[in-house]
PDB file of N, CA and C in Angstrom:
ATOM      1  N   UNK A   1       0.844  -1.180   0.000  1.00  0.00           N
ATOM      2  CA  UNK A   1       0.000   0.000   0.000  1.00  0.00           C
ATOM      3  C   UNK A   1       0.890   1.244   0.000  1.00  0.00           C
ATOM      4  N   UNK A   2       0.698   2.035  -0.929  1.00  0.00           N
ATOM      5  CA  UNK A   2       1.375   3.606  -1.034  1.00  0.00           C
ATOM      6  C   UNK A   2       0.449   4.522  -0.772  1.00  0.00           C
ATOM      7  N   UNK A   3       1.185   5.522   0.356  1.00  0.00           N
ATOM      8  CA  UNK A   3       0.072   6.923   0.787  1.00  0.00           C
ATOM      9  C   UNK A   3       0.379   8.061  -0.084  1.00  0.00           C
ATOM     10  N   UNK A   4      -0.760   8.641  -0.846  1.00  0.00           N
ATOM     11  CA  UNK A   4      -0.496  10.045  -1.485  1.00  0.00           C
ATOM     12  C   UNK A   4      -1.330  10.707  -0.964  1.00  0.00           C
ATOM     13  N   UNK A   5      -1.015  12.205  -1.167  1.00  0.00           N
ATOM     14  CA  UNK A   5      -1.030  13.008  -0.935  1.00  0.00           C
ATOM     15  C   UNK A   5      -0.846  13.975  -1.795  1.00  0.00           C
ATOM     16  N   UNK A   6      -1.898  14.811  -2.268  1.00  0.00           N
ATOM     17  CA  UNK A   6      -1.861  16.308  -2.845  1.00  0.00           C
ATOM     18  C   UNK A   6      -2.508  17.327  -2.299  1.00  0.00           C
ATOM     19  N   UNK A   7      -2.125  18.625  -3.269  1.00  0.00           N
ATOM     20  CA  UNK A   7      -3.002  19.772  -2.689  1.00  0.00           C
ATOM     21  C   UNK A   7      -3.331  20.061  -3.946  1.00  0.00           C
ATOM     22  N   UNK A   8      -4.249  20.741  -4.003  1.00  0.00           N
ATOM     23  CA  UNK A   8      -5.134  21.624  -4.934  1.00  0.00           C
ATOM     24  C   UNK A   8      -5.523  23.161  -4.792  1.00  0.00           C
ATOM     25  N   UNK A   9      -6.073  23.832  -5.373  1.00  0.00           N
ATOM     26  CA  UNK A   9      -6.668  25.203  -4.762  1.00  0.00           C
ATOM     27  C   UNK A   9      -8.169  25.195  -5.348  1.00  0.00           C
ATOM     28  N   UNK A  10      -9.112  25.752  -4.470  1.00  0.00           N
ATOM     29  CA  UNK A  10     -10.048  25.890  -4.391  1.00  0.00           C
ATOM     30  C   UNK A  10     -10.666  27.634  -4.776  1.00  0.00           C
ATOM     31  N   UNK A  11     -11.338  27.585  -5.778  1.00  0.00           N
ATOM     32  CA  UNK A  11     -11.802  29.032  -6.482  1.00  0.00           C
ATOM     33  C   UNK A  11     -12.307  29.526  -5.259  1.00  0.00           C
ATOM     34  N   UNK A  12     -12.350  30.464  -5.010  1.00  0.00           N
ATOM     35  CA  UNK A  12     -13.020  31.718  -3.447  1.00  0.00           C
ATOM     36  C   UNK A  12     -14.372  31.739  -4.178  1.00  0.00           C
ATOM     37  N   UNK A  13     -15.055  31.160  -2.822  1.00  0.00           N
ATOM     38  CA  UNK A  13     -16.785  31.103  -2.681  1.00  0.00           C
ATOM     39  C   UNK A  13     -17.001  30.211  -3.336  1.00  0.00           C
ATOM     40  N   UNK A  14     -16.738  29.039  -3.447  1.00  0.00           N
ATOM     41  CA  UNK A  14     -17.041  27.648  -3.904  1.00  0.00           C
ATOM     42  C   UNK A  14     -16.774  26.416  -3.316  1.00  0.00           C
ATOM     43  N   UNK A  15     -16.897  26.661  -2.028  1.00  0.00           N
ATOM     44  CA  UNK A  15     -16.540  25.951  -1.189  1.00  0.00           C
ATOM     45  C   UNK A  15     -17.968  25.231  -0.733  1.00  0.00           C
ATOM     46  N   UNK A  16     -19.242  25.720  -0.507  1.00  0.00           N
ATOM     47  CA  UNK A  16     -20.259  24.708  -0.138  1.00  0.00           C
ATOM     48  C   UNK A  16     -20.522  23.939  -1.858  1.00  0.00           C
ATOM     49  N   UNK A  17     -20.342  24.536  -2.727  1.00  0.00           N
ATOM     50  CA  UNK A  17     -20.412  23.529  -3.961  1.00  0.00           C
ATOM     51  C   UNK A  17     -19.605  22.596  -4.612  1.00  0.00           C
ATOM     52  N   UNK A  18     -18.375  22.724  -3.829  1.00  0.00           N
ATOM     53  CA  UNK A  18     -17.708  21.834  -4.264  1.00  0.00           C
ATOM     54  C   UNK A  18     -18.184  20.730  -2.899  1.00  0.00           C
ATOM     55  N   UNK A  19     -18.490  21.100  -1.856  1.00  0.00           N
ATOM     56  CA  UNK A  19     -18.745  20.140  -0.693  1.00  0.00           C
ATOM     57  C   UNK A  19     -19.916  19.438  -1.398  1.00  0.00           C
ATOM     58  N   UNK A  20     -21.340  19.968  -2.073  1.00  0.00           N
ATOM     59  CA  UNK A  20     -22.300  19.917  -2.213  1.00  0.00           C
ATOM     60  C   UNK A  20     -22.269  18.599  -3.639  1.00  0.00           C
ATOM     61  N   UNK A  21     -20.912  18.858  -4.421  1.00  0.00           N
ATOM     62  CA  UNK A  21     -20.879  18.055  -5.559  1.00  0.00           C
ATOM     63  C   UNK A  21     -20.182  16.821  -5.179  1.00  0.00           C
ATOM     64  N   UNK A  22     -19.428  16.717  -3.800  1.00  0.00           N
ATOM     65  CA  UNK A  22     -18.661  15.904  -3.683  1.00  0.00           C
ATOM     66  C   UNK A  22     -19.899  15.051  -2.502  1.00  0.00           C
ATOM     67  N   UNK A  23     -20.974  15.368  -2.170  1.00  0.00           N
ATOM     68  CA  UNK A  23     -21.729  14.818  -1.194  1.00  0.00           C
ATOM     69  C   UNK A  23     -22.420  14.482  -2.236  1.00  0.00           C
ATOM     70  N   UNK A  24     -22.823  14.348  -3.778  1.00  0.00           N
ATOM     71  CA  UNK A  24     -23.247  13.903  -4.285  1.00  0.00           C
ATOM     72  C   UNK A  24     -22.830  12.978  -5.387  1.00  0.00           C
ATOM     73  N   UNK A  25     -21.752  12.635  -5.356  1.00  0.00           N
ATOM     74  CA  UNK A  25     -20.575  12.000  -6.003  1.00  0.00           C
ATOM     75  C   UNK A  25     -21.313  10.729  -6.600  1.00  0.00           C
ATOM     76  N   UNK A  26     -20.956  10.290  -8.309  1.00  0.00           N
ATOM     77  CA  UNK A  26     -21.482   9.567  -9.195  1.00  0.00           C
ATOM     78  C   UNK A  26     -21.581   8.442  -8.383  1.00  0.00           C
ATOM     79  N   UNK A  27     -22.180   7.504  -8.282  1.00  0.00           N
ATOM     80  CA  UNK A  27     -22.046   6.257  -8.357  1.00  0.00           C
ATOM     81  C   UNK A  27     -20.797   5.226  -8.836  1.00  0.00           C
ATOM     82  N   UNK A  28     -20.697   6.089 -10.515  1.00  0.00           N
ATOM     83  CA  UNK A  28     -19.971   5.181 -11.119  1.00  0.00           C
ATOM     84  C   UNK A  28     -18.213   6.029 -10.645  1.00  0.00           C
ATOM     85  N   UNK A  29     -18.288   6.721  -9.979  1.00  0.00           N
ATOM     86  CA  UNK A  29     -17.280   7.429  -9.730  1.00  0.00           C
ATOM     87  C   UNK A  29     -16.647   6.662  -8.668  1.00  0.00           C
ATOM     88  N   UNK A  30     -17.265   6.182  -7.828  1.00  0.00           N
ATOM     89  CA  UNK A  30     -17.419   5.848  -6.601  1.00  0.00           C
ATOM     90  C   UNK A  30     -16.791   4.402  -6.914  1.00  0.00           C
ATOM     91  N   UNK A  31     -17.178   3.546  -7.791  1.00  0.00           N
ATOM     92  CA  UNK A  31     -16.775   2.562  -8.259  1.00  0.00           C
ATOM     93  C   UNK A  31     -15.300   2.694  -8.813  1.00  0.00           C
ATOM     94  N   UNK A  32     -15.122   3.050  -9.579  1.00  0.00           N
ATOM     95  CA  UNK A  32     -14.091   3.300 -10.693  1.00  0.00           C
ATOM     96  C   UNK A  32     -12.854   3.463  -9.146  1.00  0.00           C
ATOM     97  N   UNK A  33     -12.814   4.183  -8.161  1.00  0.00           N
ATOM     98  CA  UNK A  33     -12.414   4.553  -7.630  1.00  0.00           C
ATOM     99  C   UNK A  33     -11.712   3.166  -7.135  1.00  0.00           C
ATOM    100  N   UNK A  34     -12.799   3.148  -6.964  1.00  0.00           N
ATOM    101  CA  UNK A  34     -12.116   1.505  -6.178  1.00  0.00           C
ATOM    102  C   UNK A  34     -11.690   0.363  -6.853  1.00  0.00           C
ATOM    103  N   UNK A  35     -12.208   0.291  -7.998  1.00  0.00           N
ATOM    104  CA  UNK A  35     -11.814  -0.815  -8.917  1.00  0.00           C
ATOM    105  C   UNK A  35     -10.300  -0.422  -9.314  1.00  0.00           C
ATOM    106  N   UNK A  36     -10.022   0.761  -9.095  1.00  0.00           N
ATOM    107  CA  UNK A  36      -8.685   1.531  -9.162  1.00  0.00           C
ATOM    108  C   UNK A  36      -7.327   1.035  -8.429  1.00  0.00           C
ATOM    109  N   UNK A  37      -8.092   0.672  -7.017  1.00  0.00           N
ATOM    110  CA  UNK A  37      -7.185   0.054  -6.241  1.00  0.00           C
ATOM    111  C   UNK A  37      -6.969   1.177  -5.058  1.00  0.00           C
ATOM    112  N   UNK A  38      -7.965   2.292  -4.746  1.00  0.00           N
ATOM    113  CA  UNK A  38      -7.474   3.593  -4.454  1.00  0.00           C
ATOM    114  C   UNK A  38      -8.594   3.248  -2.936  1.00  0.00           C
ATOM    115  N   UNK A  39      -8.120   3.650  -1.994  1.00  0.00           N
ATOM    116  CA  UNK A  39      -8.875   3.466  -0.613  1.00  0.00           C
ATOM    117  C   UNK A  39      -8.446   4.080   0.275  1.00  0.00           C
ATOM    118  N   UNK A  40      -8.844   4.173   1.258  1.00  0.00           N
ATOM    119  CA  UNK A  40      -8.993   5.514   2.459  1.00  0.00           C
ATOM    120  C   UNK A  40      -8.607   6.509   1.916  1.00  0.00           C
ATOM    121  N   UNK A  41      -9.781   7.942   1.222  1.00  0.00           N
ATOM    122  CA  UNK A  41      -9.472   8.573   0.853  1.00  0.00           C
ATOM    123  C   UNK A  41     -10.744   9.287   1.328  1.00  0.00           C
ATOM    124  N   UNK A  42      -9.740  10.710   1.532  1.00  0.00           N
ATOM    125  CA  UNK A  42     -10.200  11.837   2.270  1.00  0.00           C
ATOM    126  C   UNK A  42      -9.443  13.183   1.057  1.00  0.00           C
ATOM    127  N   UNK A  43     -10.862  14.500   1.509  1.00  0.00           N
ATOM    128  CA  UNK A  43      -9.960  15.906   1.165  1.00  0.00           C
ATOM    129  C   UNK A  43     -10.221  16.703   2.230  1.00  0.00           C
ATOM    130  N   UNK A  44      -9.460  17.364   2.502  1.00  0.00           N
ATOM    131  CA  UNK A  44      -9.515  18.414   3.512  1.00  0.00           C
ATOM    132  C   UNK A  44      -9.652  19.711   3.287  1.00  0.00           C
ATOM    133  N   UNK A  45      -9.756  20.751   3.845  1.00  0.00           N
ATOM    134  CA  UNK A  45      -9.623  21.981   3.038  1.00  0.00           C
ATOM    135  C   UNK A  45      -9.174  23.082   4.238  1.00  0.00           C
ATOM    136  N   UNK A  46      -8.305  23.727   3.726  1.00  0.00           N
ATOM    137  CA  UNK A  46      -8.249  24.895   4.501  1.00  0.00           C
ATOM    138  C   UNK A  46      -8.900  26.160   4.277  1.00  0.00           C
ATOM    139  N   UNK A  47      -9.413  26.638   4.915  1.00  0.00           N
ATOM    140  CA  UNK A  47     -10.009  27.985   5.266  1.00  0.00           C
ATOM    141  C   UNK A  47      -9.341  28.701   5.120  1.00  0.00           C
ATOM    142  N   UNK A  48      -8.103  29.405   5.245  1.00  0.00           N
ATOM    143  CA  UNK A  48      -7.289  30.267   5.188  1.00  0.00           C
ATOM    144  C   UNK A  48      -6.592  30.144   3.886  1.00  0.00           C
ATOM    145  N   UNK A  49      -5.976  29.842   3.145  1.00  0.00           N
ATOM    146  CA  UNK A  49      -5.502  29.699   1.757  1.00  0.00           C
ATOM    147  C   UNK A  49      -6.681  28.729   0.486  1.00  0.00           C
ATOM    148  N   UNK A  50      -7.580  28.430   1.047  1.00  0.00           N
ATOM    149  CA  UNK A  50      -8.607  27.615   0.465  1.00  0.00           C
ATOM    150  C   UNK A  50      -7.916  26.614  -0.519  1.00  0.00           C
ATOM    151  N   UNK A  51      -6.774  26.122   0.307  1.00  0.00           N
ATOM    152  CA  UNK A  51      -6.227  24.830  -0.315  1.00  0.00           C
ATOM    153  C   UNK A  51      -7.353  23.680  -0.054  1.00  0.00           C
ATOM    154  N   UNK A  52      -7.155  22.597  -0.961  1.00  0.00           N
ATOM    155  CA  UNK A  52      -7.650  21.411  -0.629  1.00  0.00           C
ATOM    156  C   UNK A  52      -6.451  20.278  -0.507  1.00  0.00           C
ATOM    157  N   UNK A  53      -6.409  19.774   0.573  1.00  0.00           N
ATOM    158  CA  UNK A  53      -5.755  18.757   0.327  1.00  0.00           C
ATOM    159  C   UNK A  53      -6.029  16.943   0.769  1.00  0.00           C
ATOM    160  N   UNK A  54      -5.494  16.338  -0.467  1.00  0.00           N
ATOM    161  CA  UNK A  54      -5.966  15.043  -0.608  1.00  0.00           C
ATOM    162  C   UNK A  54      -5.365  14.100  -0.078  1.00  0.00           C
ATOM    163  N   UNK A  55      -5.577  13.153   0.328  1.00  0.00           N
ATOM    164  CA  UNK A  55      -4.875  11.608   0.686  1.00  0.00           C
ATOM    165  C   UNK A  55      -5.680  10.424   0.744  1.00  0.00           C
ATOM    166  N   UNK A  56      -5.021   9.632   0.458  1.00  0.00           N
ATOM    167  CA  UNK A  56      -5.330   8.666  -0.560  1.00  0.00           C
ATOM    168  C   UNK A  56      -4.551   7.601  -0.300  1.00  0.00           C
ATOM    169  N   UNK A  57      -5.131   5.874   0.057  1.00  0.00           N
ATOM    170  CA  UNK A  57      -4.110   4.741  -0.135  1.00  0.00           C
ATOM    171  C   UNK A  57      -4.248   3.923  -1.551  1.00  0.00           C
ATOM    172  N   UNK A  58      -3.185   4.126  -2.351  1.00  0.00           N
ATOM    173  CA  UNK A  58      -3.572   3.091  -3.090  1.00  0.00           C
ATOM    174  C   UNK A  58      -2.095   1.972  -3.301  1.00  0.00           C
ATOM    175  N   UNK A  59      -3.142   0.945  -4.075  1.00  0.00           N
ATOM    176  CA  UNK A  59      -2.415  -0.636  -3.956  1.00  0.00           C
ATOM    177  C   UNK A  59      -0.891  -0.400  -4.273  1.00  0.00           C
ATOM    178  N   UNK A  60      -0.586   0.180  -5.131  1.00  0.00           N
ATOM    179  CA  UNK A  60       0.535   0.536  -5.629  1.00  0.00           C
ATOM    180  C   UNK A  60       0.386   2.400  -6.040  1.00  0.00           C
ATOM    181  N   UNK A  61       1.760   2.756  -7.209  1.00  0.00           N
ATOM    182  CA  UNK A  61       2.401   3.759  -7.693  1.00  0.00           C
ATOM    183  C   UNK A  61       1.195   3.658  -9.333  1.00  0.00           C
ATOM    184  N   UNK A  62       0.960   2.669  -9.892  1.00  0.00           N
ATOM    185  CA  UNK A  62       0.278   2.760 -10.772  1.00  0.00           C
ATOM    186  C   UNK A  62      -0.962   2.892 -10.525  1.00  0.00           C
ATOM    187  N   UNK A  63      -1.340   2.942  -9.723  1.00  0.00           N
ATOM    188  CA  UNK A  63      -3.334   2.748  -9.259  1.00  0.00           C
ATOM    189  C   UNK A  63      -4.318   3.830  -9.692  1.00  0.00           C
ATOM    190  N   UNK A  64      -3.547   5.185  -8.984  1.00  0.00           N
ATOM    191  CA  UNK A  64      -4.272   6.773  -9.438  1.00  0.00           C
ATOM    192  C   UNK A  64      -3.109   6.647 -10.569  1.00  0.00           C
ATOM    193  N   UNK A  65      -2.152   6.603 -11.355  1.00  0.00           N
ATOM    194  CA  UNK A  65      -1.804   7.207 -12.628  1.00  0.00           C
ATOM    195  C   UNK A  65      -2.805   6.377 -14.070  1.00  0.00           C
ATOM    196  N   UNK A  66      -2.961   5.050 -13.192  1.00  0.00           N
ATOM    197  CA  UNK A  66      -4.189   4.904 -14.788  1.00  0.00           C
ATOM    198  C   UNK A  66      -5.431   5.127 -14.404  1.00  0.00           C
ATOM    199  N   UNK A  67      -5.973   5.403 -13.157  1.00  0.00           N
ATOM    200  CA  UNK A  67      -7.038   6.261 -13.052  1.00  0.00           C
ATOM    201  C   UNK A  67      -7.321   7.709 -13.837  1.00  0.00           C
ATOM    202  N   UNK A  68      -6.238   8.513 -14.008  1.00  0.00           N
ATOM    203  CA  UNK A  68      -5.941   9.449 -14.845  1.00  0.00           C
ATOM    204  C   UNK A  68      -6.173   9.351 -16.366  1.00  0.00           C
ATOM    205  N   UNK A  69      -6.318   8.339 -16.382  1.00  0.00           N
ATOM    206  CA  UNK A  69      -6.440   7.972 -18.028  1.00  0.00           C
ATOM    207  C   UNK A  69      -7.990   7.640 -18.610  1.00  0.00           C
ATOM    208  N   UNK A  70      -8.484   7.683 -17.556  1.00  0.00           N
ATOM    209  CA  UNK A  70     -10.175   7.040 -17.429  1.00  0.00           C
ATOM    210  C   UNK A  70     -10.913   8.164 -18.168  1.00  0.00           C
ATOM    211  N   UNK A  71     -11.948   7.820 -19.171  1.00  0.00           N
ATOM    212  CA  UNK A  71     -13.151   9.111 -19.539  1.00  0.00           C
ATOM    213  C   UNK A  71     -13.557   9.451 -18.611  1.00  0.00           C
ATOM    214  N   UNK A  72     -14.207   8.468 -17.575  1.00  0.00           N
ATOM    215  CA  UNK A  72     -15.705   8.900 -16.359  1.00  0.00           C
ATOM    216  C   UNK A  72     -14.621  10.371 -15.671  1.00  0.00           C
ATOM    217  N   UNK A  73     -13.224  10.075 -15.268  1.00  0.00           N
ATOM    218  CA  UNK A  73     -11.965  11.033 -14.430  1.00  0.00           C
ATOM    219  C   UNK A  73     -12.477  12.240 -15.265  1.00  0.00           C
ATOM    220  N   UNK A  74     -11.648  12.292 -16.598  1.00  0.00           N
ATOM    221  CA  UNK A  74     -11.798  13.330 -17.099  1.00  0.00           C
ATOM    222  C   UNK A  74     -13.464  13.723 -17.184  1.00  0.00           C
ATOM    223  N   UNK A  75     -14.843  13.573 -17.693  1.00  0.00           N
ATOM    224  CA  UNK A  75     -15.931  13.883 -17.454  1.00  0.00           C
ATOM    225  C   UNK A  75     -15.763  14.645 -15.792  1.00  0.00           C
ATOM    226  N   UNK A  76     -15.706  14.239 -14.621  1.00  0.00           N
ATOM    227  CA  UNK A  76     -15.648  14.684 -13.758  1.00  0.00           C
ATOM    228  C   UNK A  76     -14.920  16.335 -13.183  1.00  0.00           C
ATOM    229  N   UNK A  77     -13.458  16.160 -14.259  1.00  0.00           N
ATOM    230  CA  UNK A  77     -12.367  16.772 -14.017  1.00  0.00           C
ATOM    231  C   UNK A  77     -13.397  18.343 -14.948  1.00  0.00           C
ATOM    232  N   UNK A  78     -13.897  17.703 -15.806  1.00  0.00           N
ATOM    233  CA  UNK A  78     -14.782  19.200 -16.759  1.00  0.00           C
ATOM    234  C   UNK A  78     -16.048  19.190 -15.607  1.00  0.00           C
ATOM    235  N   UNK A  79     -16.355  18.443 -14.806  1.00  0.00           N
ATOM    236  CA  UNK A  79     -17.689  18.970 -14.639  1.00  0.00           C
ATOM    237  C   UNK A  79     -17.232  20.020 -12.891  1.00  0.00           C
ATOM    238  N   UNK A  80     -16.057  19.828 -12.412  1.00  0.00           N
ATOM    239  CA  UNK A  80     -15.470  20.552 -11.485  1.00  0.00           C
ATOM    240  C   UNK A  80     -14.733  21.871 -11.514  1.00  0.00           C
ATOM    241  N   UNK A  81     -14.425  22.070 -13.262  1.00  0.00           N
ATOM    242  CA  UNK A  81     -13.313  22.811 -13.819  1.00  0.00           C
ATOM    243  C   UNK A  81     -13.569  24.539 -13.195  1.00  0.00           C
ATOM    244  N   UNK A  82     -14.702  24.665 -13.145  1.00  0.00           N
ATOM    245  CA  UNK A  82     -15.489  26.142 -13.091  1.00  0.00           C
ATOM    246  C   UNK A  82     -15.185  26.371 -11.230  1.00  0.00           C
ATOM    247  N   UNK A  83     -15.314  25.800 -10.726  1.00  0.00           N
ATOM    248  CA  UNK A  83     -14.693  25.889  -9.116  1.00  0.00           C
ATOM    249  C   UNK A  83     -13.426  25.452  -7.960  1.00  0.00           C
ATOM    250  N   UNK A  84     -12.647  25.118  -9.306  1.00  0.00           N
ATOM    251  CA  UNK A  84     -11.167  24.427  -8.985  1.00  0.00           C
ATOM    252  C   UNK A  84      -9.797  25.129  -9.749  1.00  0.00           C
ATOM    253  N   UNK A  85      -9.118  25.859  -9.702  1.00  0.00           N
ATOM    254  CA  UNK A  85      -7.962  25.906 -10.439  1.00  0.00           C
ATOM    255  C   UNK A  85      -7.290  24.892 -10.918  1.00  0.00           C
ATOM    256  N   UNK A  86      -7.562  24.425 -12.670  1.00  0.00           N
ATOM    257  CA  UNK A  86      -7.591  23.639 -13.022  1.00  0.00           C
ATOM    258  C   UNK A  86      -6.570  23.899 -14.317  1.00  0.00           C
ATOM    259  N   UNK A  87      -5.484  22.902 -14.877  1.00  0.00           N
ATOM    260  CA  UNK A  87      -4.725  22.523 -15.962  1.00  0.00           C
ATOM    261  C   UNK A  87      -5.705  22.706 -17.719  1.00  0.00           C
ATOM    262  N   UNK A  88      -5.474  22.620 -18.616  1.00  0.00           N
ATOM    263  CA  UNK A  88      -5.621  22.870 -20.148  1.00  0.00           C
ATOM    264  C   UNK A  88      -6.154  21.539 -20.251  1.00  0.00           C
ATOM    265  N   UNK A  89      -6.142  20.998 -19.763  1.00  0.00           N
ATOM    266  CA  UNK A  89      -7.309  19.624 -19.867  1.00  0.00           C
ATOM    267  C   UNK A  89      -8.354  19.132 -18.734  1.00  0.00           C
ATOM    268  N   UNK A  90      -8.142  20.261 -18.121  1.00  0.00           N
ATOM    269  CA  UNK A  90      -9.195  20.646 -17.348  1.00  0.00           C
ATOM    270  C   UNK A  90      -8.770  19.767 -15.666  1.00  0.00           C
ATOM    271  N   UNK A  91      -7.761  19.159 -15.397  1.00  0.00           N
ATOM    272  CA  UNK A  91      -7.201  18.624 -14.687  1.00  0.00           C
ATOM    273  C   UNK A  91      -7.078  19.002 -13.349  1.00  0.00           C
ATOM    274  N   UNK A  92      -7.172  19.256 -12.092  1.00  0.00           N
ATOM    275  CA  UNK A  92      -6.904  20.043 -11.051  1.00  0.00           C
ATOM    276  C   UNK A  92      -5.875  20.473 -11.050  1.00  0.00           C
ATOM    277  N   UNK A  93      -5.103  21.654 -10.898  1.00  0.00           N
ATOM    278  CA  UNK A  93      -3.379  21.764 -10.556  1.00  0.00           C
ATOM    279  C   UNK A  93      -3.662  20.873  -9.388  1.00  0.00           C
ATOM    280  N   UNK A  94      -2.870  20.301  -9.408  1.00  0.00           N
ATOM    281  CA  UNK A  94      -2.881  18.985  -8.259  1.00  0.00           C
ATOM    282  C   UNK A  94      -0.800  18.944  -7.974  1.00  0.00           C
ATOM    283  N   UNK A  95      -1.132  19.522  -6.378  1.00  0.00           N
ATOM    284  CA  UNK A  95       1.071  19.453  -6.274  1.00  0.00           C
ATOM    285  C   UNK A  95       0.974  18.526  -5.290  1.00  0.00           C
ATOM    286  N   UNK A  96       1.939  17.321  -5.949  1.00  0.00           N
ATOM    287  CA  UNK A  96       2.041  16.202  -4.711  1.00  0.00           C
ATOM    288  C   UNK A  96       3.141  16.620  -3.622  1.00  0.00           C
ATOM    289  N   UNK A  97       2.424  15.990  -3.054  1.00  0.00           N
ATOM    290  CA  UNK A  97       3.163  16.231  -1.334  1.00  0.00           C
ATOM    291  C   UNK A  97       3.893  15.164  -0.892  1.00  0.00           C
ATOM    292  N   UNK A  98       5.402  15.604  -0.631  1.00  0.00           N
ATOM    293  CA  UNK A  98       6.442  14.655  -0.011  1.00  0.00           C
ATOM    294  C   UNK A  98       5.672  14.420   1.869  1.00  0.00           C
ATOM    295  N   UNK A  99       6.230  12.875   1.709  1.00  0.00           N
ATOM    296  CA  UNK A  99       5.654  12.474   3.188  1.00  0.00           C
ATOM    297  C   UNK A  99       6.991  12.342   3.771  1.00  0.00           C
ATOM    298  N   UNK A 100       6.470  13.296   4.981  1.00  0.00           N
ATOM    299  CA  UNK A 100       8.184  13.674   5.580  1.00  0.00           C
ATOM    300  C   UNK A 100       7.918  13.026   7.119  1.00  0.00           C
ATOM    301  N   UNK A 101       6.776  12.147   7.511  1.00  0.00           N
ATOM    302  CA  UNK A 101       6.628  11.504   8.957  1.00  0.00           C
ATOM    303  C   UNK A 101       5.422  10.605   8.517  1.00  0.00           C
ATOM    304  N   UNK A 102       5.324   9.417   9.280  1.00  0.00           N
ATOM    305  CA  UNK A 102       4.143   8.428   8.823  1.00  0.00           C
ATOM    306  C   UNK A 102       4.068   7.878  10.654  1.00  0.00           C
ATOM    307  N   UNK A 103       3.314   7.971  11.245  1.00  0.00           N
ATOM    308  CA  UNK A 103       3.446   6.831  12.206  1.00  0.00           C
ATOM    309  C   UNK A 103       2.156   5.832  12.076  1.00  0.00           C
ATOM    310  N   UNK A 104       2.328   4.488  11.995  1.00  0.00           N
ATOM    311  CA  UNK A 104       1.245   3.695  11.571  1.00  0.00           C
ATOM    312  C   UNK A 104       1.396   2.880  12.754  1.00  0.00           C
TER     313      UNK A 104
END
């Protein structure tokens, strides 16, 4: 099992709709996710820089990179694009985070 970790930024005043889209999260999203290999996964968000940040276990290093490759991902990645600071393919800027302490 590998722990990731990113951050994101969150557009100012889109914070109950992105809560609101993520409390309503596809079905098939929900699946894919897991068929992914991707588990205990949480986002957090800060209030003060309206970062979001993610973590995530998955099975391996390949699990979320061919998740990335998925239509349903990208469909999702456009239907978030308008309340996320997002990449030319509509992608989250997403900056991974070095894990500098783990205690398990």
């Amino acid at each position: 099992m590998v722990r990731k970790a990113y951050k994101m930024k969150l557009i100012e005043g889109n914070e109950k709709e992105y809560q609101k889209r993520h409390a309503e999260i596809w079905p098939e999203m929900i699946k894919m996710i897991k068929e992914d290999g991707i588990s205990n996964y949480s986002i957090f968000w800060d209030r003060e820089t309206n970062y979001l940040f993610s973590y995530m276990e998955v099975e391996d290093d390949r699990s979320d990179k061919a998740m990335a490759a998925n239509n349903l991902r990208n469909k999702w990645w456009a239907y978030m694009k308008d309340i996320m600071v997002t990449n030319a393919d509509n992608s989250p800027v997403s900056i991974g985070l070095e894990e500098m302490f783990h205690l398990g």
